[in-house]
Every structure is written in structure tokens, then in C-alpha cells.
PDB file of N, CA and C in Angstrom:
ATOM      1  N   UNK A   1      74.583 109.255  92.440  1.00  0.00           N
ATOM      2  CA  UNK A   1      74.699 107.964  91.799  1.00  0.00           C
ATOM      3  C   UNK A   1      76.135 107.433  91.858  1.00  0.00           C
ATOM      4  N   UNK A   2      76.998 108.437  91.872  1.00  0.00           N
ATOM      5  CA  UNK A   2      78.231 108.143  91.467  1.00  0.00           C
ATOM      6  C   UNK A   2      79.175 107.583  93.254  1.00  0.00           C
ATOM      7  N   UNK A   3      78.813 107.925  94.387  1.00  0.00           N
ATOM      8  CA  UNK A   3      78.649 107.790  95.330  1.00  0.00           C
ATOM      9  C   UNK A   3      77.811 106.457  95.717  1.00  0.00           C
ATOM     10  N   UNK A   4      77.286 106.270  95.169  1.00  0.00           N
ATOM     11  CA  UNK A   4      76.081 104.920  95.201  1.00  0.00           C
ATOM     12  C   UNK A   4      77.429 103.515  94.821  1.00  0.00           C
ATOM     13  N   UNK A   5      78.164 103.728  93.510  1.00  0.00           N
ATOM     14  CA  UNK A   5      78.695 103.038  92.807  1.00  0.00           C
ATOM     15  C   UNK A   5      79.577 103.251  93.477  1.00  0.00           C
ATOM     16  N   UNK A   6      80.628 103.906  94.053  1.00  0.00           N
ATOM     17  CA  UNK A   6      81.960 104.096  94.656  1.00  0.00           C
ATOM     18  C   UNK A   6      81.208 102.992  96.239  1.00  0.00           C
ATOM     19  N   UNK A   7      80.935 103.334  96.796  1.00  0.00           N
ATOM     20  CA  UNK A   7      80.534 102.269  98.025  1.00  0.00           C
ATOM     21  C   UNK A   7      79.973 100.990  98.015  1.00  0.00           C
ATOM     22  N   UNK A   8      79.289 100.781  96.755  1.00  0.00           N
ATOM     23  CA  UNK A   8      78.829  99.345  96.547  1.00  0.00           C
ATOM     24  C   UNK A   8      80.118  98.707  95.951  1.00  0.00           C
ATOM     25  N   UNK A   9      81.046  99.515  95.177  1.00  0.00           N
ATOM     26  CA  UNK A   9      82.620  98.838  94.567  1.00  0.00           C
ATOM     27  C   UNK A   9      83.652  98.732  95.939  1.00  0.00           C
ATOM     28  N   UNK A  10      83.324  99.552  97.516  1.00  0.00           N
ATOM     29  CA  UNK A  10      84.301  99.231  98.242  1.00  0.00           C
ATOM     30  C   UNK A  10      83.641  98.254  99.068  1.00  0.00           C
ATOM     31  N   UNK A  11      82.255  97.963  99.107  1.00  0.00           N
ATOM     32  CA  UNK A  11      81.537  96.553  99.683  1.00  0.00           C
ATOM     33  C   UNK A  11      82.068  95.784  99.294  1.00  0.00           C
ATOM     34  N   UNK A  12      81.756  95.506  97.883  1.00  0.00           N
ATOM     35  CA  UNK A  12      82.696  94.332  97.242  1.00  0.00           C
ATOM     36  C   UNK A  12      83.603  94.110  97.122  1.00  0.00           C
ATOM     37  N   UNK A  13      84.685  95.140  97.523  1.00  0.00           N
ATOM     38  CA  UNK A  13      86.149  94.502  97.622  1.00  0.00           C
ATOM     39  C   UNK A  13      86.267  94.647  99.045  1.00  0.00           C
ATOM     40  N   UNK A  14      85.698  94.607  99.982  1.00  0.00           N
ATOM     41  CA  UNK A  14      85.673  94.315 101.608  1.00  0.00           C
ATOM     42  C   UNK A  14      85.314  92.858 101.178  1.00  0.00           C
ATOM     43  N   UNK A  15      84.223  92.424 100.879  1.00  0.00           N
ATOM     44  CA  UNK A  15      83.667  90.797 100.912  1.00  0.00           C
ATOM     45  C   UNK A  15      84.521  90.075 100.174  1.00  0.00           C
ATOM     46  N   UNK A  16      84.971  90.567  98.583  1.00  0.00           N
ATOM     47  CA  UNK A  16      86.226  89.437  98.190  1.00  0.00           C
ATOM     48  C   UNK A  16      87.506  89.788  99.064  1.00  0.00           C
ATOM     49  N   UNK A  17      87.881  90.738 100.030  1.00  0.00           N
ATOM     50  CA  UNK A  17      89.266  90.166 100.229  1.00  0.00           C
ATOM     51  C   UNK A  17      88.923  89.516 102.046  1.00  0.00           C
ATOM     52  N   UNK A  18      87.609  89.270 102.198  1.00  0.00           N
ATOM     53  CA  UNK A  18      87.025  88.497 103.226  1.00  0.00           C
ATOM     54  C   UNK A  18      86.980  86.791 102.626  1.00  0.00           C
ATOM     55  N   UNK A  19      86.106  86.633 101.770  1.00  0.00           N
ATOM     56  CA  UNK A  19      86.572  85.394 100.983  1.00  0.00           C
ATOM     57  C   UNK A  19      87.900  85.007 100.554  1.00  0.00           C
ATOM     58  N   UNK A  20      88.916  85.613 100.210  1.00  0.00           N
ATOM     59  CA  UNK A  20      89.797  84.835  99.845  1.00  0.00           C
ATOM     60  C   UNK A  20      91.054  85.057 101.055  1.00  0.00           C
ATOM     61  N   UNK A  21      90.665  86.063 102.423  1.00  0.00           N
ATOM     62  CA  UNK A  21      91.368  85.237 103.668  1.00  0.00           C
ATOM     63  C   UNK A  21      90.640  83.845 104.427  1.00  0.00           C
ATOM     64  N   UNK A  22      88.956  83.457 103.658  1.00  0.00           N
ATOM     65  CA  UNK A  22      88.874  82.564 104.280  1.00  0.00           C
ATOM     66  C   UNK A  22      89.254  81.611 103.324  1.00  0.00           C
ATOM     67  N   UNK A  23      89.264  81.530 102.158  1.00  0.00           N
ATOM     68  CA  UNK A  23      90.050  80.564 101.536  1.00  0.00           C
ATOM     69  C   UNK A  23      91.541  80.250 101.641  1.00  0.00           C
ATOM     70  N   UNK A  24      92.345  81.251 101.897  1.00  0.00           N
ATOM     71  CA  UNK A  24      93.806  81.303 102.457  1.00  0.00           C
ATOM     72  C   UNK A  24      93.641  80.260 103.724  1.00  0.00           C
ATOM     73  N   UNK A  25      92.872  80.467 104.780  1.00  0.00           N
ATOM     74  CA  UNK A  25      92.987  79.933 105.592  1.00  0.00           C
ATOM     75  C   UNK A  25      92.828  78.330 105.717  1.00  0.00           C
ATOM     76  N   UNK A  26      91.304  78.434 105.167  1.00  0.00           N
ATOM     77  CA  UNK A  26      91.598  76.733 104.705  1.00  0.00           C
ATOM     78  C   UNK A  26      92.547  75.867 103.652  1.00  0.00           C
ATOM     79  N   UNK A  27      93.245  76.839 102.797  1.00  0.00           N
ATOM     80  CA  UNK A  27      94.767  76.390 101.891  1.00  0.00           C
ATOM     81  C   UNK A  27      95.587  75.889 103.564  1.00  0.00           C
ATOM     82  N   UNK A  28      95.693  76.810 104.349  1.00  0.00           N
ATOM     83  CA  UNK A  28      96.688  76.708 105.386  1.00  0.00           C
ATOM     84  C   UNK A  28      96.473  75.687 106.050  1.00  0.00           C
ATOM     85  N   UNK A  29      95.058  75.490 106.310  1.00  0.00           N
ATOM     86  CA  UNK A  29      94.219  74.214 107.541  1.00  0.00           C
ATOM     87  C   UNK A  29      95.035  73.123 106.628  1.00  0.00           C
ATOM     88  N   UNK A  30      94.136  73.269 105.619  1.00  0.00           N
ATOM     89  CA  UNK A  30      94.316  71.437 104.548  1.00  0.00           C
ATOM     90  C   UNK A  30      95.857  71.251 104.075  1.00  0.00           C
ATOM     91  N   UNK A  31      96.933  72.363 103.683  1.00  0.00           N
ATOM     92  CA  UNK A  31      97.829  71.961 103.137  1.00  0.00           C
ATOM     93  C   UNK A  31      97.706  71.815 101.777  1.00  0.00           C
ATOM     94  N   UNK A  32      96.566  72.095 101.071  1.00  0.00           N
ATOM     95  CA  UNK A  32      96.452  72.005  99.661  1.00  0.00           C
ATOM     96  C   UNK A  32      95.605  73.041  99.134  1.00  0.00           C
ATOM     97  N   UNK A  33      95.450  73.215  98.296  1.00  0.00           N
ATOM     98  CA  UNK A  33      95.117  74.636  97.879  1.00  0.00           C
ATOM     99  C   UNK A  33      93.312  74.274  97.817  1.00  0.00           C
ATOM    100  N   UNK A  34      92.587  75.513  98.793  1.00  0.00           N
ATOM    101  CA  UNK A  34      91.259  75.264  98.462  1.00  0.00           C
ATOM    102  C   UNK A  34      90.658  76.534  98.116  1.00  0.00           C
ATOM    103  N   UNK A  35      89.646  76.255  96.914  1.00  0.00           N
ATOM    104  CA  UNK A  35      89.375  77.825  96.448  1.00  0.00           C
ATOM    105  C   UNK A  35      87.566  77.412  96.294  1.00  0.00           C
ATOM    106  N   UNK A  36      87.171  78.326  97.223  1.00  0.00           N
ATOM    107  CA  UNK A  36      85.643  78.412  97.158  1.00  0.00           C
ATOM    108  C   UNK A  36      84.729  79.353  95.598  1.00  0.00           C
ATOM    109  N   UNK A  37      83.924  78.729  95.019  1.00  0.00           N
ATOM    110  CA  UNK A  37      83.438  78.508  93.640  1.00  0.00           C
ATOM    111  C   UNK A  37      82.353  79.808  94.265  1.00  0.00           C
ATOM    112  N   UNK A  38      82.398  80.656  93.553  1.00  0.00           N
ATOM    113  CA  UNK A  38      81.619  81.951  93.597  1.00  0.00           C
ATOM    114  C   UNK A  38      80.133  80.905  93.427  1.00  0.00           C
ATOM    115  N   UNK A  39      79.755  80.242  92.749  1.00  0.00           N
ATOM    116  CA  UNK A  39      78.179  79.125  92.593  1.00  0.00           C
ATOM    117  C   UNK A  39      78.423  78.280  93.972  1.00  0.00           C
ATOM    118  N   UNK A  40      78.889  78.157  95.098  1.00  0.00           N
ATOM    119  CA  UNK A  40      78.822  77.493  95.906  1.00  0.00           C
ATOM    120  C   UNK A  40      78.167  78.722  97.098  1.00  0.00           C
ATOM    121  N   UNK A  41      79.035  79.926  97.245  1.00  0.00           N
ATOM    122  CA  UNK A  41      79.161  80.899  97.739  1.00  0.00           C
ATOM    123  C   UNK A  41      77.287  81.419  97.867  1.00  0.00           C
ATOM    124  N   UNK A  42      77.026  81.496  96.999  1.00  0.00           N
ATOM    125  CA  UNK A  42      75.832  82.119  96.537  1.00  0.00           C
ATOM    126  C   UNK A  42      74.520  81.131  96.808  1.00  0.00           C
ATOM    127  N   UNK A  43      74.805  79.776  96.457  1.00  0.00           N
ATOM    128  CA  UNK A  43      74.188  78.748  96.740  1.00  0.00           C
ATOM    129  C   UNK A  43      73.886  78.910  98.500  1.00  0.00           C
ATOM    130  N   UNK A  44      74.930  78.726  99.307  1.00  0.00           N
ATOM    131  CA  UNK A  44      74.935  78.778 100.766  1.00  0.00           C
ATOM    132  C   UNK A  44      74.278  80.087 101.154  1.00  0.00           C
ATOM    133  N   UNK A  45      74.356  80.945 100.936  1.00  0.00           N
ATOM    134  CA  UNK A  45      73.881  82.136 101.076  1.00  0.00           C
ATOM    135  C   UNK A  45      72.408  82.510 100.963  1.00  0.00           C
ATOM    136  N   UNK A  46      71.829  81.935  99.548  1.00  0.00           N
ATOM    137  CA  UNK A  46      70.472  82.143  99.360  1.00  0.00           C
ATOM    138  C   UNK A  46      70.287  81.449  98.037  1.00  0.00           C
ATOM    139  N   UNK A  47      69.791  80.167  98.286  1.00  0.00           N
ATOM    140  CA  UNK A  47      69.684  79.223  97.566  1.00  0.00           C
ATOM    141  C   UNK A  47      68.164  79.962  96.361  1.00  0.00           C
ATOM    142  N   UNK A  48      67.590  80.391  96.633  1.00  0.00           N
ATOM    143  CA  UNK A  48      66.380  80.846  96.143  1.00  0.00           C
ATOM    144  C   UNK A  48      66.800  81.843  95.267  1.00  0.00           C
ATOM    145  N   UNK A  49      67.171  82.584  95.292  1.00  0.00           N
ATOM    146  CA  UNK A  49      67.815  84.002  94.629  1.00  0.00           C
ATOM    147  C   UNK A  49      68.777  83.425  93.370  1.00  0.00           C
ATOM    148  N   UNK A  50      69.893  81.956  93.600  1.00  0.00           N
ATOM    149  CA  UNK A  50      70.255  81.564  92.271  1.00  0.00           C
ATOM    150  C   UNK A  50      69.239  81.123  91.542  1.00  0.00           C
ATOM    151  N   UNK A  51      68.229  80.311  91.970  1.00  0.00           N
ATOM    152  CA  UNK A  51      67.175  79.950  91.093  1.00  0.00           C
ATOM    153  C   UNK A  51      66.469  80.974  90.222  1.00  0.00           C
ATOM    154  N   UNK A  52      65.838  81.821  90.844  1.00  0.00           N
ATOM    155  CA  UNK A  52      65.355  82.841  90.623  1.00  0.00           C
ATOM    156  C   UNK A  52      66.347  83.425  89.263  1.00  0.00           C
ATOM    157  N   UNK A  53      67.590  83.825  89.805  1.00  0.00           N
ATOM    158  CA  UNK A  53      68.576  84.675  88.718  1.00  0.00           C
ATOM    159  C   UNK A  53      68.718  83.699  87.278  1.00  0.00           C
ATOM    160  N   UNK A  54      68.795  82.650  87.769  1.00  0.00           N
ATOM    161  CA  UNK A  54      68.284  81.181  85.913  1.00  0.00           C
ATOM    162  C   UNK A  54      67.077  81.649  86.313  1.00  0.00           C
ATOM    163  N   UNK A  55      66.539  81.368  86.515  1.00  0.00           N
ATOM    164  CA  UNK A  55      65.127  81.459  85.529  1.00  0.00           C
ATOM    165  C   UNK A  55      64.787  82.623  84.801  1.00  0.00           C
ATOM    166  N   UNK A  56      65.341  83.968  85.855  1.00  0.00           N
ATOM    167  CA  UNK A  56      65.500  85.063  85.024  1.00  0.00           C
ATOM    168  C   UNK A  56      65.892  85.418  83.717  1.00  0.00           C
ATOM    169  N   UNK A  57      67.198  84.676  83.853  1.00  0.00           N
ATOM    170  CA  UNK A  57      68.431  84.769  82.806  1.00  0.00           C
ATOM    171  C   UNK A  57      67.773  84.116  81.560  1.00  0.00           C
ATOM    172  N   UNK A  58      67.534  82.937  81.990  1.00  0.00           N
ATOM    173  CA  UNK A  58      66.784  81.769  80.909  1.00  0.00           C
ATOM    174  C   UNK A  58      65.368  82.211  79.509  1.00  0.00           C
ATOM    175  N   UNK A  59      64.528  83.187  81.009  1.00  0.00           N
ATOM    176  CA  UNK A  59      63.079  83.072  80.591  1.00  0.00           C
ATOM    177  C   UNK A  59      63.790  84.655  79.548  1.00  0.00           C
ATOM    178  N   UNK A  60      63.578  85.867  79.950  1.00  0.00           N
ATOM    179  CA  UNK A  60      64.223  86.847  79.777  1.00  0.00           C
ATOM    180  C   UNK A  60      64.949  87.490  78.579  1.00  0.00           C
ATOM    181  N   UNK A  61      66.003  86.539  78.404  1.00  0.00           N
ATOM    182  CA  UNK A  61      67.451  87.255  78.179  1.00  0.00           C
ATOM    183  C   UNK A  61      67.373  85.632  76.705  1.00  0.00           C
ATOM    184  N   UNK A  62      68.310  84.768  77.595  1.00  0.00           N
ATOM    185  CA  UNK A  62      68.031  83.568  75.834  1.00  0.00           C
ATOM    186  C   UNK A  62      68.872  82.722  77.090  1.00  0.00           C
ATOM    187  N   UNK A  63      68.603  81.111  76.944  1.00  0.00           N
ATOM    188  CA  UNK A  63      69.042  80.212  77.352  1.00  0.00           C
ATOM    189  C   UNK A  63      70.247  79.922  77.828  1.00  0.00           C
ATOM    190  N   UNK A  64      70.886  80.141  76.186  1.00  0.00           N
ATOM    191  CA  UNK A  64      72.496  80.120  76.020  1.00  0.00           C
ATOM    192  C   UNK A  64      72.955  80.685  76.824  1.00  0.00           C
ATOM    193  N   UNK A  65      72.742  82.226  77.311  1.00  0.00           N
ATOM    194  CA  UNK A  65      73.529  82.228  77.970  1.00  0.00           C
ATOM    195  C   UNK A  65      73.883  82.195  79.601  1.00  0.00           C
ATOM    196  N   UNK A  66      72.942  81.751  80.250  1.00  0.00           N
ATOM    197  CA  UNK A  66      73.307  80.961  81.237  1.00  0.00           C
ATOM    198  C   UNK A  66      73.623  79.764  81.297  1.00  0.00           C
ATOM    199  N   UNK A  67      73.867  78.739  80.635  1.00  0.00           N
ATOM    200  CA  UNK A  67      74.642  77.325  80.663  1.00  0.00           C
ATOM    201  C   UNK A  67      75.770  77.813  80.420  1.00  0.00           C
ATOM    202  N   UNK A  68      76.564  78.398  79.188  1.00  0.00           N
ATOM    203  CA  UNK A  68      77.790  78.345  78.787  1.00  0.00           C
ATOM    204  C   UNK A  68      78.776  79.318  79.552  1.00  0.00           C
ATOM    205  N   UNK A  69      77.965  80.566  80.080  1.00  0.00           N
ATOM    206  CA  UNK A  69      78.830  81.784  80.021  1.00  0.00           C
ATOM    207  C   UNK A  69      78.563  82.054  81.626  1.00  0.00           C
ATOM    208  N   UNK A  70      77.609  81.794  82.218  1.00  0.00           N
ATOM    209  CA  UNK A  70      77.077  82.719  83.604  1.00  0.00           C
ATOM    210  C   UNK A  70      77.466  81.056  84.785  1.00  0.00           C
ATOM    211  N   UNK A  71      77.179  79.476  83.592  1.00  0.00           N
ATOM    212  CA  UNK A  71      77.483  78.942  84.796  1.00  0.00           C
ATOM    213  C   UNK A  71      79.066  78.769  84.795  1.00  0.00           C
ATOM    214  N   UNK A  72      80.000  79.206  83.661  1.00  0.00           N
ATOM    215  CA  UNK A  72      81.420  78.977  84.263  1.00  0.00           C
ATOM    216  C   UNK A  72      81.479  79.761  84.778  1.00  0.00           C
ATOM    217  N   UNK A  73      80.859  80.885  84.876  1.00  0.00           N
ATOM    218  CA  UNK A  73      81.346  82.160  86.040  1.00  0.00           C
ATOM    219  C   UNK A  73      81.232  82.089  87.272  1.00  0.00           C
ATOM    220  N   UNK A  74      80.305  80.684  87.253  1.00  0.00           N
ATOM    221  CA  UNK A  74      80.181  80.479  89.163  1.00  0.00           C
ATOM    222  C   UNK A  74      80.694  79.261  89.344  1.00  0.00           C
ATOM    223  N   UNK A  75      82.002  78.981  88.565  1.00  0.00           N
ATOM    224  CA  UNK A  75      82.950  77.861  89.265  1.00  0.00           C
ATOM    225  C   UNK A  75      83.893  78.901  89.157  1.00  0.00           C
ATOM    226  N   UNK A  76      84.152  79.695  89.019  1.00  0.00           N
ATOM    227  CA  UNK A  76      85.259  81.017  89.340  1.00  0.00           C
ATOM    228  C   UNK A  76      85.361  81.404  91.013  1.00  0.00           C
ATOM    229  N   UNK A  77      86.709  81.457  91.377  1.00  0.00           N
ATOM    230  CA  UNK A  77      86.416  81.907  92.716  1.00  0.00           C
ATOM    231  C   UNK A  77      85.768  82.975  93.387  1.00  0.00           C
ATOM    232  N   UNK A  78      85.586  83.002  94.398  1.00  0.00           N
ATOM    233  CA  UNK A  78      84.259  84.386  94.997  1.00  0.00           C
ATOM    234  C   UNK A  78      85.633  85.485  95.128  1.00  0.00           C
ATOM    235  N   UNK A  79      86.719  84.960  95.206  1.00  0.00           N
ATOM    236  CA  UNK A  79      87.032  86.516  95.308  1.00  0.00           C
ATOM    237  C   UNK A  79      87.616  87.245  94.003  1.00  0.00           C
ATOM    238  N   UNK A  80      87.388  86.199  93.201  1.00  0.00           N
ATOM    239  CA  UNK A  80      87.829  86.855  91.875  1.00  0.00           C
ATOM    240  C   UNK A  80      86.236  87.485  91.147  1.00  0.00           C
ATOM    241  N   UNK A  81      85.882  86.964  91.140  1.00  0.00           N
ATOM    242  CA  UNK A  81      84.212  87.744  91.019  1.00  0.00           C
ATOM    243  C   UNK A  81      83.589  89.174  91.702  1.00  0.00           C
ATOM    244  N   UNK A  82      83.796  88.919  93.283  1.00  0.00           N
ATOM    245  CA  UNK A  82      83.619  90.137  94.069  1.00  0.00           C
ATOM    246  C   UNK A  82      84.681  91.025  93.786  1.00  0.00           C
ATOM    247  N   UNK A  83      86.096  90.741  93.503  1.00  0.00           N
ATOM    248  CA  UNK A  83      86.713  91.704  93.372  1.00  0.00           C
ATOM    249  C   UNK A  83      86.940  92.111  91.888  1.00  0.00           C
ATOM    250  N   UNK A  84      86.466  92.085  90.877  1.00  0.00           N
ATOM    251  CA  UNK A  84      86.092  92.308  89.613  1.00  0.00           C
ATOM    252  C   UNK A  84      85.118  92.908  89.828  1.00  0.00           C
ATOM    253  N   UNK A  85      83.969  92.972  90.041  1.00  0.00           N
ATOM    254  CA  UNK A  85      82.736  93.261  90.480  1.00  0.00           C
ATOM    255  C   UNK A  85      82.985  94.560  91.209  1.00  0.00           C
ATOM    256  N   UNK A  86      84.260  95.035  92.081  1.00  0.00           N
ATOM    257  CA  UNK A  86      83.963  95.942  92.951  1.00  0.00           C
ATOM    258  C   UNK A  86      84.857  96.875  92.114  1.00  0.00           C
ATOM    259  N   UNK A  87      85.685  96.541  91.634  1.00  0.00           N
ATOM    260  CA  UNK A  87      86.572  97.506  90.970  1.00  0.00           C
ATOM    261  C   UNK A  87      86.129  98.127  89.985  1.00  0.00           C
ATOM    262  N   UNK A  88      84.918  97.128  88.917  1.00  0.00           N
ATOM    263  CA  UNK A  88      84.239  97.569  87.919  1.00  0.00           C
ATOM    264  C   UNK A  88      83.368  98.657  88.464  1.00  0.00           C
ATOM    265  N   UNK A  89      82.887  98.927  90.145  1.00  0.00           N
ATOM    266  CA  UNK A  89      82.154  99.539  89.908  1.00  0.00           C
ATOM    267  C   UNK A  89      82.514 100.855  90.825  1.00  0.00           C
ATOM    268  N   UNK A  90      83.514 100.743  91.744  1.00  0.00           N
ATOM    269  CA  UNK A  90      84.416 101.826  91.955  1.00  0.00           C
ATOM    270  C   UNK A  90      84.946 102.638  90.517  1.00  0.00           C
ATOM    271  N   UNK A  91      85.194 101.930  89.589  1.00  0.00           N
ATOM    272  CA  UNK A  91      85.942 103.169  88.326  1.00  0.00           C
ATOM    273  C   UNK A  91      84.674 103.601  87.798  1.00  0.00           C
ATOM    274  N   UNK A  92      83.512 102.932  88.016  1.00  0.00           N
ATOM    275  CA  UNK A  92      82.712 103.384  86.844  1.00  0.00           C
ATOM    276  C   UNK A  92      82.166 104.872  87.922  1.00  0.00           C
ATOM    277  N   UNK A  93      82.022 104.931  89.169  1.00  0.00           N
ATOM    278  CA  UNK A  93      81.896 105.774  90.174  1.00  0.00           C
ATOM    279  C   UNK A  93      82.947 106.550  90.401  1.00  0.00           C
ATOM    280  N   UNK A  94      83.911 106.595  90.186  1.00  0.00           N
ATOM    281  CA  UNK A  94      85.273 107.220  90.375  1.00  0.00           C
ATOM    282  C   UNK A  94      84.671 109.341  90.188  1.00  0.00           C
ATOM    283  N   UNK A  95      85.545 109.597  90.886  1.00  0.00           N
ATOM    284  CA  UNK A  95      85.225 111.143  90.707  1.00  0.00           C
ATOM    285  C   UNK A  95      86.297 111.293  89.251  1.00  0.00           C
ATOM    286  N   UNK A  96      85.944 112.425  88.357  1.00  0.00           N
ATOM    287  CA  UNK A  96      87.007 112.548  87.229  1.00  0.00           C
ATOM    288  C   UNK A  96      87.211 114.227  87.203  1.00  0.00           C
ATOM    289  N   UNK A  97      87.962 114.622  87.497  1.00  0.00           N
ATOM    290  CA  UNK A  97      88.500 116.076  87.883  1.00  0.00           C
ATOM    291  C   UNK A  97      88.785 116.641  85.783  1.00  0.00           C
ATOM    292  N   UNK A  98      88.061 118.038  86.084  1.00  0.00           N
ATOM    293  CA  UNK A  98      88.830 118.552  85.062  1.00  0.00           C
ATOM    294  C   UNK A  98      89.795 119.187  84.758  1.00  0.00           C
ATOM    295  N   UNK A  99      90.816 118.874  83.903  1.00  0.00           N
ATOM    296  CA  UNK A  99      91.614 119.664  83.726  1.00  0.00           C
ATOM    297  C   UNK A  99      92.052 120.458  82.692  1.00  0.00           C
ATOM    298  N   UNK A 100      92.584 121.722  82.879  1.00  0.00           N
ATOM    299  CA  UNK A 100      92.674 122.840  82.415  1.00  0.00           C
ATOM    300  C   UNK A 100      93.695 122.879  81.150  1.00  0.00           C
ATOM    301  N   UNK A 101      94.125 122.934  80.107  1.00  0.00           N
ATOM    302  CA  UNK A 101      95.212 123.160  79.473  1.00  0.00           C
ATOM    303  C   UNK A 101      95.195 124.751  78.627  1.00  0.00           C
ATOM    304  N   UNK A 102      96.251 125.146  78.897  1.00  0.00           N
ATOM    305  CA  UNK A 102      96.401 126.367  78.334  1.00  0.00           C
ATOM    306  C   UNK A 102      97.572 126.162  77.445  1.00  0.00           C
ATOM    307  N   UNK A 103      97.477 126.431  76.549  1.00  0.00           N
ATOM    308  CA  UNK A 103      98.418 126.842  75.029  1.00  0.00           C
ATOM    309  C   UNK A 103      98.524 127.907  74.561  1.00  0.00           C
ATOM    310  N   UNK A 104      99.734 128.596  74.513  1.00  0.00           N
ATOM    311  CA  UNK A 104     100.410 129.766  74.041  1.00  0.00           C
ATOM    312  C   UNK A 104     100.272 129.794  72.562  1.00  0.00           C
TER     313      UNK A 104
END
């Protein structure tokens, strides 16, 4: 499991630091700073699957909190999301070694 979580946390920080060289790049194209909206990202990708995840969220879980809390999270940039997302789940996978203490 813990192996499961360590590789799905280095996916996701392969894809956010893929998103935010392609956002670097178009900062560079345009000359002004452009930052792609993790809800745009996802939208282009598989328009069906956000629907799906509201209605989930909505029917499920309670209303609230997809308007207030889940849709500012997808005007957040994709690589601040993916890379939150990957780190959260690299530590939670992390190997944790034991160590020994001896006291005299």
C-alpha cells in the first residue's frame, strides 16, 4: 500500500512540475503572467468526470461543500494542486525506519 502511495505522490509531482513548465512557458510566450486553473485543467481533460465528481460531492457528502470550498480549489493553479496532492501522498507512503535508543 505504502508503495502504491509513494508512486501515485511521484506521478503527481511529475504532472505538476509538467504543468507549471507549461505555464512558465506561456508567462514567457505572452509576457504576462499566465497560470492555468486546476477547474480548467480537468475540464479539458474529461469534462464528464467533473460533472460526475459535483454531483457526487453534492448528492453524497452536503452541497456546501462543493460551491464554497472544492470550487475555489479549482481556480487554484494545477500545479499547486498536483503538487500538494503528490507530496501529501508521498509522506503519507514514506518508509519510517526504526530507531533504536539505548540509555545507560
Amino acid at each position: 500500500m505504502k508503495l502504491i502511495l509513494r508512486t501515485l505522490g511521484i506521478i503527481l509531482l511529475l504532472f505538476a512540475t509538467v504543468t507549471l513548465v507549461i505555464d512558465g512557458t506561456k508567462t514567457l510566450s505572452k509576457g504576462q503572467l499566465c497560470v492555468t486553473p486546476f477547474g480548467e485543467q480537468w475540464l479539458l481533460f474529461n469534462r464528464d468526470s467533473l460533472r460526475a465528481a459535483k454531483k457526487a460531492v453534492e448528492d453524497q457528502i452536503h452541497p456546501l461543500l462543493w460551491d464554497p470550498i472544492i470550487a475555489t480549489l479549482l481556480l487554484w493553479p494545477s500545479w499547486v494542486i498536483l503538487g500538494g496532492l503528490g507530496i501529501l501522498f508521498y509522506w503519507i507512503g514514506r518508509k519510517r525506519y526504526k530507531i533504536n535508543l539505548y540509555a545507560n
